[in-house]
C-alpha atoms as a PDB file:
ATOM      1  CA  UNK A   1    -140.284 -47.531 -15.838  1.00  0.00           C
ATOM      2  CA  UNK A   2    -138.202 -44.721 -17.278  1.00  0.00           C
ATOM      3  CA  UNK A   3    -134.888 -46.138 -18.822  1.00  0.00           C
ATOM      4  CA  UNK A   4    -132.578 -42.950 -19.596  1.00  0.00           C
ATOM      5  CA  UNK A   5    -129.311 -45.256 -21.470  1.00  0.00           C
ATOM      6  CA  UNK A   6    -129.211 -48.651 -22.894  1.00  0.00           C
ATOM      7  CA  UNK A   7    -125.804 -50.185 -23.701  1.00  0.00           C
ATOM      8  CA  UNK A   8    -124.717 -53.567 -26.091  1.00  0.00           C
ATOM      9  CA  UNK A   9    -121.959 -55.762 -25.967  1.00  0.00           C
ATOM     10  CA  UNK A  10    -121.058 -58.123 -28.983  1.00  0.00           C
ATOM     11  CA  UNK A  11    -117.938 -59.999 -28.436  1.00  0.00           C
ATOM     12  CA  UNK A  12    -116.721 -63.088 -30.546  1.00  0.00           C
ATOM     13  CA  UNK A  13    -113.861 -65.318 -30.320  1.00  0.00           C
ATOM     14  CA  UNK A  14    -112.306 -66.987 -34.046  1.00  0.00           C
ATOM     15  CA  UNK A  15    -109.736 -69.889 -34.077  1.00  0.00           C
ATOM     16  CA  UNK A  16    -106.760 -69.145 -35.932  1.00  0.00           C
ATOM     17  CA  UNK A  17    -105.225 -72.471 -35.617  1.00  0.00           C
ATOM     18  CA  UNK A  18    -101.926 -73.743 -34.292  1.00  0.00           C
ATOM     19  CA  UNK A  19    -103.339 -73.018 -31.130  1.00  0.00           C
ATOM     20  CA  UNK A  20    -104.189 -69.017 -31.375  1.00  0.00           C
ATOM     21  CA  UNK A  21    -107.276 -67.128 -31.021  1.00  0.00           C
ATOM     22  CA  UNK A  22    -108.995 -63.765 -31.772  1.00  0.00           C
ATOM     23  CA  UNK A  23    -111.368 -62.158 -29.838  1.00  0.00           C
ATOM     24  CA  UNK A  24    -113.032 -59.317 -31.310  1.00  0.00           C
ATOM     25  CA  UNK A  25    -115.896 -57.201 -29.318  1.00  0.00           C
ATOM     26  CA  UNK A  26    -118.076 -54.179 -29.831  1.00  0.00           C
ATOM     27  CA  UNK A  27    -119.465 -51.690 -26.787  1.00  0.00           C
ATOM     28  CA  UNK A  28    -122.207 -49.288 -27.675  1.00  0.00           C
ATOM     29  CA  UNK A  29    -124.333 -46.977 -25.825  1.00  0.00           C
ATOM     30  CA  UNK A  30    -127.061 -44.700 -26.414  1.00  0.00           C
ATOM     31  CA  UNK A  31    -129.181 -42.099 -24.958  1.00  0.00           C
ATOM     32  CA  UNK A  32    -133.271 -42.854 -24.693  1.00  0.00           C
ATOM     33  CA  UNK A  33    -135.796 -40.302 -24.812  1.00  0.00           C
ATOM     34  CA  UNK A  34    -138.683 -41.310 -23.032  1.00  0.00           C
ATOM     35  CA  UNK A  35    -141.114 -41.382 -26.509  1.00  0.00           C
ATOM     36  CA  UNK A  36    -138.211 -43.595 -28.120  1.00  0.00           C
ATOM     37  CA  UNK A  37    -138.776 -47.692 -27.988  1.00  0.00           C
ATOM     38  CA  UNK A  38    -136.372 -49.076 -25.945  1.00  0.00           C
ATOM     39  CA  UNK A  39    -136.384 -52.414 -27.216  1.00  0.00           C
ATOM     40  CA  UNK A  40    -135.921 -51.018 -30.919  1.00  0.00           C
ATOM     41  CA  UNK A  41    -132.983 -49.006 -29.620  1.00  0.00           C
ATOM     42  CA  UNK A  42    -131.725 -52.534 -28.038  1.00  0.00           C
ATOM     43  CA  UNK A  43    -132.104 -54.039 -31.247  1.00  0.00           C
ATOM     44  CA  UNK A  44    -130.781 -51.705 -33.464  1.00  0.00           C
ATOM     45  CA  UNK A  45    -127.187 -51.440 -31.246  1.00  0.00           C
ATOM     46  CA  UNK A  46    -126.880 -55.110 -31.477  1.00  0.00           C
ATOM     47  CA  UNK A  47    -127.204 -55.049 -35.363  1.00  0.00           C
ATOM     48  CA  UNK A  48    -124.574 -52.590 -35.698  1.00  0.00           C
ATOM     49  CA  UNK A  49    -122.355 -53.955 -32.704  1.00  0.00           C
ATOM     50  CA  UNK A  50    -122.605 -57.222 -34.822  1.00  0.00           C
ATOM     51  CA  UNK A  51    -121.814 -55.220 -38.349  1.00  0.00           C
ATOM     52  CA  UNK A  52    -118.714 -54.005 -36.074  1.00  0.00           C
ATOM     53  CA  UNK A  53    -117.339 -57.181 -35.137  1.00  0.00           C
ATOM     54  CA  UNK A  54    -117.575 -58.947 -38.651  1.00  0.00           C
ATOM     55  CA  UNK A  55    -116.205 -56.125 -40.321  1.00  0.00           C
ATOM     56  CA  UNK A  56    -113.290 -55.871 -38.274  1.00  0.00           C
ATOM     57  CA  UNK A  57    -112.651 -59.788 -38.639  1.00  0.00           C
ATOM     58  CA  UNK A  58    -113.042 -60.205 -42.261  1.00  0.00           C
ATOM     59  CA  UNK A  59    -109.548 -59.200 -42.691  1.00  0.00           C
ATOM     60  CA  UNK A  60    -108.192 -61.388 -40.349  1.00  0.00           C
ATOM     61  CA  UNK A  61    -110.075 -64.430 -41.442  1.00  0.00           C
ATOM     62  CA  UNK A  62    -109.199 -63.708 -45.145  1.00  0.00           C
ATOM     63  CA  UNK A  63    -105.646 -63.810 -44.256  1.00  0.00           C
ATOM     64  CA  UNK A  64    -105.858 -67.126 -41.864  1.00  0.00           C
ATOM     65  CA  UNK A  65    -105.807 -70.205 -43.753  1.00  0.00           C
ATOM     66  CA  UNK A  66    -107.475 -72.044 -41.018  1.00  0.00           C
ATOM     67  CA  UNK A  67    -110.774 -70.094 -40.867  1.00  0.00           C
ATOM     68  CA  UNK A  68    -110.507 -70.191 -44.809  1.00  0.00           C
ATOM     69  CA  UNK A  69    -110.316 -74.210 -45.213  1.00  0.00           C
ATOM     70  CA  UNK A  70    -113.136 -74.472 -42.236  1.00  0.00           C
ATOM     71  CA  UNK A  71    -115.319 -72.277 -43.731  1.00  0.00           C
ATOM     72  CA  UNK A  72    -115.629 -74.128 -47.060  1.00  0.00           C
ATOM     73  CA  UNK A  73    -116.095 -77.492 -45.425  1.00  0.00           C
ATOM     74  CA  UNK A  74    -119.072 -75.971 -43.179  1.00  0.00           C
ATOM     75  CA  UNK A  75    -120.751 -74.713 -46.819  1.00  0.00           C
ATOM     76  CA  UNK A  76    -119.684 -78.310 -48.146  1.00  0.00           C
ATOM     77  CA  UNK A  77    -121.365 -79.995 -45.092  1.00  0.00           C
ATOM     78  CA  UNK A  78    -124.610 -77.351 -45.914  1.00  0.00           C
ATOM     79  CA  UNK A  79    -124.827 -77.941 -49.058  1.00  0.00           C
ATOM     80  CA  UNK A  80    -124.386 -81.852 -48.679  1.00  0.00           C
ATOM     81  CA  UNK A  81    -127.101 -81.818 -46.160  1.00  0.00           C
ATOM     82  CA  UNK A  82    -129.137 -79.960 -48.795  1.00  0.00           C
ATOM     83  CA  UNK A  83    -129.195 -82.729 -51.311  1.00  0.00           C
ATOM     84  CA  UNK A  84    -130.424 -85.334 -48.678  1.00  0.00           C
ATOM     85  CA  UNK A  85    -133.289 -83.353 -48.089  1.00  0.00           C
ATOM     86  CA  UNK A  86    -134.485 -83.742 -51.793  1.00  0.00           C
ATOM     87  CA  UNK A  87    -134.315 -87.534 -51.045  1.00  0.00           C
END
């Protein structure tokens, strides 16, 4: 099967609290030659569509207080659930 153009979508939502939300998304397309891998082109466009999204949110989440405060409990939680593992 011949596939000429693959496309990604990466979309993800972040809580801001006090009952607002972002969503943030990324839409890229590319052309396939028929010697090219389309998988590996696949793969590639989500890595970057990814790269996309967290780049354009880590302003946003630096300046909400509410993604700041949950973002050290989930490392506290991590790192909490570390030391029971060397129980």
């Amino acid at each position: 099967m011949k596939i000429g153009t693959v496309s990604i979508s990466y979309s993800r939502k972040f809580n801001l609290g006090n009952y607002e939300s972002i969503e943030l998304g990324c839409s890229l397309w590319a052309q396939v030659e028929e010697e090219e891998d389309a998988d590996g082109v696949v793969q590639f466009l989500y890595h970057q569509a990814k790269a996309a999204v967290k780049e354009a949110a880590m302003p946003v989440i630096k300046a909400n207080e509410f993604q700041i405060s949950k973002a050290k409990s989930q490392r506290k939680v991590a790192a909490d659930l570390g030391d029971m593992e060397d129980l």
